[in-house]
N, C-alpha and C. Protein backbone atom coordinates (compact mmCIF):
# COMPACT_ATOMS: atom_id res chain seq x y z
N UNK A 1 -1.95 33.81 -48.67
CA UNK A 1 -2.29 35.23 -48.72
C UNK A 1 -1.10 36.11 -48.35
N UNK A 2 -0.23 35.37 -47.69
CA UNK A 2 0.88 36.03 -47.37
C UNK A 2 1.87 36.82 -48.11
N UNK A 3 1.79 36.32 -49.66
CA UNK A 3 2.26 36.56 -50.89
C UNK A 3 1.29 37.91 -51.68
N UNK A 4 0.20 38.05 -51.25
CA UNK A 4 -0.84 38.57 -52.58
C UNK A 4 -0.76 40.31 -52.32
N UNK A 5 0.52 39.91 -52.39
CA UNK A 5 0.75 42.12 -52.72
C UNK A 5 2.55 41.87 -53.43
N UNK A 6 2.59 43.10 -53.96
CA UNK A 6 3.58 43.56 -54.78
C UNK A 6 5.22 42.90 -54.02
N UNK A 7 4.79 43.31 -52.77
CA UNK A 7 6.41 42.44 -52.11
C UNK A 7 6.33 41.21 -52.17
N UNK A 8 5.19 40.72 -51.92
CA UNK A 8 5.24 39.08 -51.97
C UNK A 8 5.50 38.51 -53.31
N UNK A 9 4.97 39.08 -54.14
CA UNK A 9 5.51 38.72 -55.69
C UNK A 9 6.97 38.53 -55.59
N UNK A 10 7.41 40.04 -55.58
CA UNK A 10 8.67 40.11 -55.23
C UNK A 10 9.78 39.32 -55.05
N UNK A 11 9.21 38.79 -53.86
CA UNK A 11 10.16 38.13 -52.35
C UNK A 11 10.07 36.52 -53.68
N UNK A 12 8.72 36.01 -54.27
CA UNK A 12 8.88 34.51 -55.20
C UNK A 12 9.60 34.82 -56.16
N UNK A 13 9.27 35.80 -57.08
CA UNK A 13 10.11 36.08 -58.53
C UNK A 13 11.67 36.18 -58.43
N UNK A 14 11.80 36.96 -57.14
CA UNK A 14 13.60 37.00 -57.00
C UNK A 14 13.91 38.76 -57.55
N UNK A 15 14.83 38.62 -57.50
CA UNK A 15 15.65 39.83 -57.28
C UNK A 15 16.24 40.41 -58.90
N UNK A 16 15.68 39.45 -60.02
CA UNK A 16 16.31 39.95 -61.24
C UNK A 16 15.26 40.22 -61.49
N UNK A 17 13.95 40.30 -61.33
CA UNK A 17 12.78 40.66 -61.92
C UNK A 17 11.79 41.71 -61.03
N UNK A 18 11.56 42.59 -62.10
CA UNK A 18 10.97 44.11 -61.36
C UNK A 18 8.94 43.93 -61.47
N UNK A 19 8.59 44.14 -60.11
CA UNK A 19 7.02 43.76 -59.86
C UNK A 19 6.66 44.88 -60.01
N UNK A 20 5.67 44.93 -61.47
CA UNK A 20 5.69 46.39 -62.01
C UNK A 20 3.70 47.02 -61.08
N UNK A 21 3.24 46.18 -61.35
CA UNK A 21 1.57 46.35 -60.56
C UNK A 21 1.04 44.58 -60.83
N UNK A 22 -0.12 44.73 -59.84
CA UNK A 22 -0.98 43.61 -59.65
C UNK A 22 -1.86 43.56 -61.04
N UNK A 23 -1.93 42.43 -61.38
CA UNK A 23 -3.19 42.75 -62.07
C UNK A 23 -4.96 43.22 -61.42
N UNK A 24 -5.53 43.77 -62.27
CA UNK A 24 -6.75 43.96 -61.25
C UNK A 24 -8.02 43.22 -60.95
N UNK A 25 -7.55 41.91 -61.08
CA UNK A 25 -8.67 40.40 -61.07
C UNK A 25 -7.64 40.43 -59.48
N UNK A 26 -6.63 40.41 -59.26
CA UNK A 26 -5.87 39.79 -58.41
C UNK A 26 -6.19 40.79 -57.21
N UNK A 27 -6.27 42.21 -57.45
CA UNK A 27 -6.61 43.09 -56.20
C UNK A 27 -8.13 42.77 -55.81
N UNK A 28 -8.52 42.59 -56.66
CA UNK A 28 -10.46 42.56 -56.03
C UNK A 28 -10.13 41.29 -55.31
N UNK A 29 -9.08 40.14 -55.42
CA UNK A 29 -9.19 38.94 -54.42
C UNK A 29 -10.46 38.23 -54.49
N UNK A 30 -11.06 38.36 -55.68
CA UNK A 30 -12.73 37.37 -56.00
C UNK A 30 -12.43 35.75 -55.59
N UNK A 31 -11.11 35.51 -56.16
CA UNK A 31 -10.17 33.81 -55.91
C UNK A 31 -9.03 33.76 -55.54
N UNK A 32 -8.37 32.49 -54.92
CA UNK A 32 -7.00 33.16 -54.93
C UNK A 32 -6.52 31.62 -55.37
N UNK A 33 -6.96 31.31 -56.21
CA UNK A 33 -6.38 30.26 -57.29
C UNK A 33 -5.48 30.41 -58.12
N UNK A 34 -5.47 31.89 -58.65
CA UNK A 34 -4.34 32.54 -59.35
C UNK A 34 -4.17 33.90 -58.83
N UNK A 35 -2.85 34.22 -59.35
CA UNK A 35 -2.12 35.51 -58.88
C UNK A 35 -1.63 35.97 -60.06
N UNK A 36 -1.73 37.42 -60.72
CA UNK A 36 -1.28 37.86 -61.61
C UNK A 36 -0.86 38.84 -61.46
N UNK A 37 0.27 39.45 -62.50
CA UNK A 37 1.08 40.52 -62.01
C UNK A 37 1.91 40.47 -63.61
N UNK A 38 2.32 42.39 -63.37
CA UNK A 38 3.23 42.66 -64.83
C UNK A 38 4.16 42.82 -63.75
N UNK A 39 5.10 42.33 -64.92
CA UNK A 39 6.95 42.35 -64.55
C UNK A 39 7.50 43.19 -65.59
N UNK A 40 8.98 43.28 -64.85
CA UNK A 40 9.87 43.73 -66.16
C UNK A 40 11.21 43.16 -65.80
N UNK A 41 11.72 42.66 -67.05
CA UNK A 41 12.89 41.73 -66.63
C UNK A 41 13.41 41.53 -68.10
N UNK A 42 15.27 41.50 -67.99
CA UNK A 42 16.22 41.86 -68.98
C UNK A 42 16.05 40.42 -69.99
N UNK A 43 15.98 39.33 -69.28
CA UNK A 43 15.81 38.10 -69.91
C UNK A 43 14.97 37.12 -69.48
N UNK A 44 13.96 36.39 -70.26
CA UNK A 44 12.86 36.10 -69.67
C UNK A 44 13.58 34.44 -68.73
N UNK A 45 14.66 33.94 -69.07
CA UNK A 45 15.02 33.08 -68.28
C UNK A 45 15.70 33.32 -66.80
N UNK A 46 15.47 34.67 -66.62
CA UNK A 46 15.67 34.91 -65.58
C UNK A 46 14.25 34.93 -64.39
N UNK A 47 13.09 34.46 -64.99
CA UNK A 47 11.60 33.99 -64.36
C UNK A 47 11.25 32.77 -63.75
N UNK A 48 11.07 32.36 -62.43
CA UNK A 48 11.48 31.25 -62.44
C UNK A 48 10.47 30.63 -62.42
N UNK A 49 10.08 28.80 -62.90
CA UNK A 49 9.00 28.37 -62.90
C UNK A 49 8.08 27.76 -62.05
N UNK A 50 9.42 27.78 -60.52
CA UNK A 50 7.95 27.33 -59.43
C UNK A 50 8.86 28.05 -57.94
N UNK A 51 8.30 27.88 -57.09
CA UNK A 51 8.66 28.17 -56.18
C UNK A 51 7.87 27.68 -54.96
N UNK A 52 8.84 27.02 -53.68
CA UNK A 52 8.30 26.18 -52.64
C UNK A 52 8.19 27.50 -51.74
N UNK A 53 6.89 26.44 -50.60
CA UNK A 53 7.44 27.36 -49.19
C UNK A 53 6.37 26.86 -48.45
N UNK A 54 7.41 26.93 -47.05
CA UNK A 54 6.47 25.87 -45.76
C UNK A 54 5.47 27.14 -44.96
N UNK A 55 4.76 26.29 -44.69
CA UNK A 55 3.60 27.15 -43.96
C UNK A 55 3.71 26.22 -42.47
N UNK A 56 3.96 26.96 -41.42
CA UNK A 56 4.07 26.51 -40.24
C UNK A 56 3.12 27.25 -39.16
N UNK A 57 2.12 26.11 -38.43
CA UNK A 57 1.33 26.73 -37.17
C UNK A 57 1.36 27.25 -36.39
N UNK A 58 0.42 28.28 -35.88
CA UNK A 58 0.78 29.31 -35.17
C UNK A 58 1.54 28.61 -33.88
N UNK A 59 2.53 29.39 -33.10
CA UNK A 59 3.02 28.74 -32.37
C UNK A 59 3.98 27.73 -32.34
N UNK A 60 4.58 27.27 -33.62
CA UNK A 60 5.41 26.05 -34.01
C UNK A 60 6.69 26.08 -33.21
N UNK A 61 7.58 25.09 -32.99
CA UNK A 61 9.02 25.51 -32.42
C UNK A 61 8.95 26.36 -31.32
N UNK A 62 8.30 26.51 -30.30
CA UNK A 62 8.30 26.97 -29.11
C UNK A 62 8.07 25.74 -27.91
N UNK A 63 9.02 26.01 -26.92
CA UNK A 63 8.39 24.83 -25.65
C UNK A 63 7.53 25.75 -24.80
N UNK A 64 6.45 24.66 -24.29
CA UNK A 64 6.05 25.71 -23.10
C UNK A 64 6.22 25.76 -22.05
N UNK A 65 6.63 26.98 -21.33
CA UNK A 65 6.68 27.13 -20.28
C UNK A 65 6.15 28.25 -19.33
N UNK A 66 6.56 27.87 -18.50
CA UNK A 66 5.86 29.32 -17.36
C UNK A 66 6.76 29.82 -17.33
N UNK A 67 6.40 31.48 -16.92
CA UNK A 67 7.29 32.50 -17.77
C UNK A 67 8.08 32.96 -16.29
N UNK A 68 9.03 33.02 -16.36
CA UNK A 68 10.27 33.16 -15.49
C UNK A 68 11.24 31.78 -14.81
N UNK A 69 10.55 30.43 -15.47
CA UNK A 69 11.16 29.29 -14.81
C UNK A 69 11.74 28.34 -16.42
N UNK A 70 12.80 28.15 -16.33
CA UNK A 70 13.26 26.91 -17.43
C UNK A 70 13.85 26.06 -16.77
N UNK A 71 12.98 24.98 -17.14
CA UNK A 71 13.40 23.55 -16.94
C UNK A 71 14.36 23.51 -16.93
N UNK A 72 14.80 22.69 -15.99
CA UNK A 72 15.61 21.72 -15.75
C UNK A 72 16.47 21.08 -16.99
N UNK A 73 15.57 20.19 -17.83
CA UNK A 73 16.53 19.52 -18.39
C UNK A 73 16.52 20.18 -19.97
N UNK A 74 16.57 21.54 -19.90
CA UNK A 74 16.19 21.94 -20.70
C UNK A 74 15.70 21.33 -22.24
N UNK A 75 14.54 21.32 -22.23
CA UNK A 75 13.81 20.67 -23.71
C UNK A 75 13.80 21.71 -24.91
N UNK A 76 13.97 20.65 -26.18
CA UNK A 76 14.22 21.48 -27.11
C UNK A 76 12.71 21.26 -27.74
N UNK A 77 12.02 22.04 -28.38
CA UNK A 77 10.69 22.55 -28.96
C UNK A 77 10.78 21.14 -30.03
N UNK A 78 9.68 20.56 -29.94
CA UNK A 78 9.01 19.61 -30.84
C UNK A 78 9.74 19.88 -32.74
N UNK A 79 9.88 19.31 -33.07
CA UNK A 79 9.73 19.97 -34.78
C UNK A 79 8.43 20.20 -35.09
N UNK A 80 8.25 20.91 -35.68
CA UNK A 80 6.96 21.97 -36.17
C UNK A 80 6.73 21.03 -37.97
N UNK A 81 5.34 21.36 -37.22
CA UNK A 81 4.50 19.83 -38.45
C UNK A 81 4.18 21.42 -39.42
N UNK A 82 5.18 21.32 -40.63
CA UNK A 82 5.02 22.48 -41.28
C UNK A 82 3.84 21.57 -42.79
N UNK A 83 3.73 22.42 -43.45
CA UNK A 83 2.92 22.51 -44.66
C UNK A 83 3.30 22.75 -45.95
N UNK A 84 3.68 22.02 -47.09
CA UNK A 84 4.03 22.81 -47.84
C UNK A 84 3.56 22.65 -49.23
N UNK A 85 3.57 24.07 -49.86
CA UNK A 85 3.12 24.64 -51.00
C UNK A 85 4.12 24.81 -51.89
N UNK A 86 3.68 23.98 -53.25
CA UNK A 86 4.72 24.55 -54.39
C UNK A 86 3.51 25.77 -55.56
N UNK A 87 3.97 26.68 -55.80
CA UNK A 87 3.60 27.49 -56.65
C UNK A 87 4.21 27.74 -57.95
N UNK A 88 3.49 27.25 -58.78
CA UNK A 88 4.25 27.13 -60.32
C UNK A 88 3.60 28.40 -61.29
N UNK A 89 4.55 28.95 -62.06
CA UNK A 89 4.88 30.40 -62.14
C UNK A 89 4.69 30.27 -63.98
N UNK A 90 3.69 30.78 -64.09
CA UNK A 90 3.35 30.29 -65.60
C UNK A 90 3.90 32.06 -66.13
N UNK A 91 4.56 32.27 -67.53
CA UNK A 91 4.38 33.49 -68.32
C UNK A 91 2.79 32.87 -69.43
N UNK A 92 2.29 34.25 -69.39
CA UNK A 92 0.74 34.48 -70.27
C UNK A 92 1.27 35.15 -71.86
N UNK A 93 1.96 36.13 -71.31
CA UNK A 93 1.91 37.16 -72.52
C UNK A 93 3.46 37.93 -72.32
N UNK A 94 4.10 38.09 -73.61
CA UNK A 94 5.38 38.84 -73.65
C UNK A 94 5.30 40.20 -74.42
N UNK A 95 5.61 40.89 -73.60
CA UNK A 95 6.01 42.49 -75.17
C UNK A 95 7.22 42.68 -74.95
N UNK A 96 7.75 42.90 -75.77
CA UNK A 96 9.20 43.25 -76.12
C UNK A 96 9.35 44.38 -76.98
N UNK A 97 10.16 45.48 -75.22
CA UNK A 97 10.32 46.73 -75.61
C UNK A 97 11.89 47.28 -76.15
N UNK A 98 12.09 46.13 -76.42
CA UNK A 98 13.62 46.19 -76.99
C UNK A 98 14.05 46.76 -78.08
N UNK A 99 14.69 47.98 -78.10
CA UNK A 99 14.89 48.87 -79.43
C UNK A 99 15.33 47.84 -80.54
N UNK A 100 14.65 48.49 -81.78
CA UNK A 100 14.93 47.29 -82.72
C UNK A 100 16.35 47.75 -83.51
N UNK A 101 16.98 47.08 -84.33
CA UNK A 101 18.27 47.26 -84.71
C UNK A 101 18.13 47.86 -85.66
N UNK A 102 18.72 49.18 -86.00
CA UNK A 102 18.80 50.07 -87.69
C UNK A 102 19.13 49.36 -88.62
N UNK A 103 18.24 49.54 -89.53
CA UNK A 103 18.55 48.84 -90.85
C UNK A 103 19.39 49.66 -91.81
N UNK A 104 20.36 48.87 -92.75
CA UNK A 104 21.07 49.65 -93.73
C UNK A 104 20.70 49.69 -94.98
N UNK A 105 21.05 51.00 -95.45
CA UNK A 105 20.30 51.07 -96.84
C UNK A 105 20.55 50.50 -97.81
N UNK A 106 21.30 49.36 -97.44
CA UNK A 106 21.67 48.65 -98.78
C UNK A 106 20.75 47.19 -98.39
N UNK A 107 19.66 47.19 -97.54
CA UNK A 107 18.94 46.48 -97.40
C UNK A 107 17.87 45.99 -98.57
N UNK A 108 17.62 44.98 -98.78
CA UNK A 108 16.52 45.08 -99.93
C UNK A 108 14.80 44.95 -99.35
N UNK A 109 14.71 44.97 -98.06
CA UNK A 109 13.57 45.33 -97.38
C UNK A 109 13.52 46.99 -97.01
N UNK A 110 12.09 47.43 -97.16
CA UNK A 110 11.94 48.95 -97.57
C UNK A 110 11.02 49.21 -95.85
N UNK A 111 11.67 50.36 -95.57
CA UNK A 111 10.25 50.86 -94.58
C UNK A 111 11.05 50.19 -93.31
């Protein structure tokens, strides 16, 4: 859920691709099996097709202690039993608003 707004798109798609709005299946949040969203971006291989990321428990990488005393031998925090999620990044639909190239009149296609 950490992802399911416009920055979180964002922050997976990367930095060559512009998070234009949510779709509106994705704001009502009915599922969160899928995530949809319009982009805008110069080349579509600049979209990428998956993207990882660890999910770590509240509290991970901290030692405990009582607050004004550190141990002695000072201990370093457990490794943190993280989680992880790959999210694979499907395209649905393309429009291409790309001015089209003038044709010359010595073309034998009309119109």
């Amino acid at each position: 859920m950490q992802y399911w707004s416009i920055e979180g798109a964002q922050e997976v798609l990367g930095d060559k691709v512009c998070v234009d709005r949510l779709n509106s299946r994705t704001l009502e949040r009915g599922h969160t099996k899928t995530f949809a969203c319009w982009v805008w971006v110069w080349d579509m291989s600049f979209i990428p097709t998956r993207h990882t990321y660890w999910k770590l428990p509240r509290g991970a990488g901290r030692v405990e202690e009582m607050v004004g005393f550190s141990p002695p031998d000072r201990r370093v925090a457990p490794p943190p039993g993280a989680t992880r999620f790959d999210l694979l990044i499907h395209v649905d639909l393309i429009e291409d608003w790309s001015p089209r190239s003038p044709r010359s009149s010595h073309s034998a296609q009309s119109g």
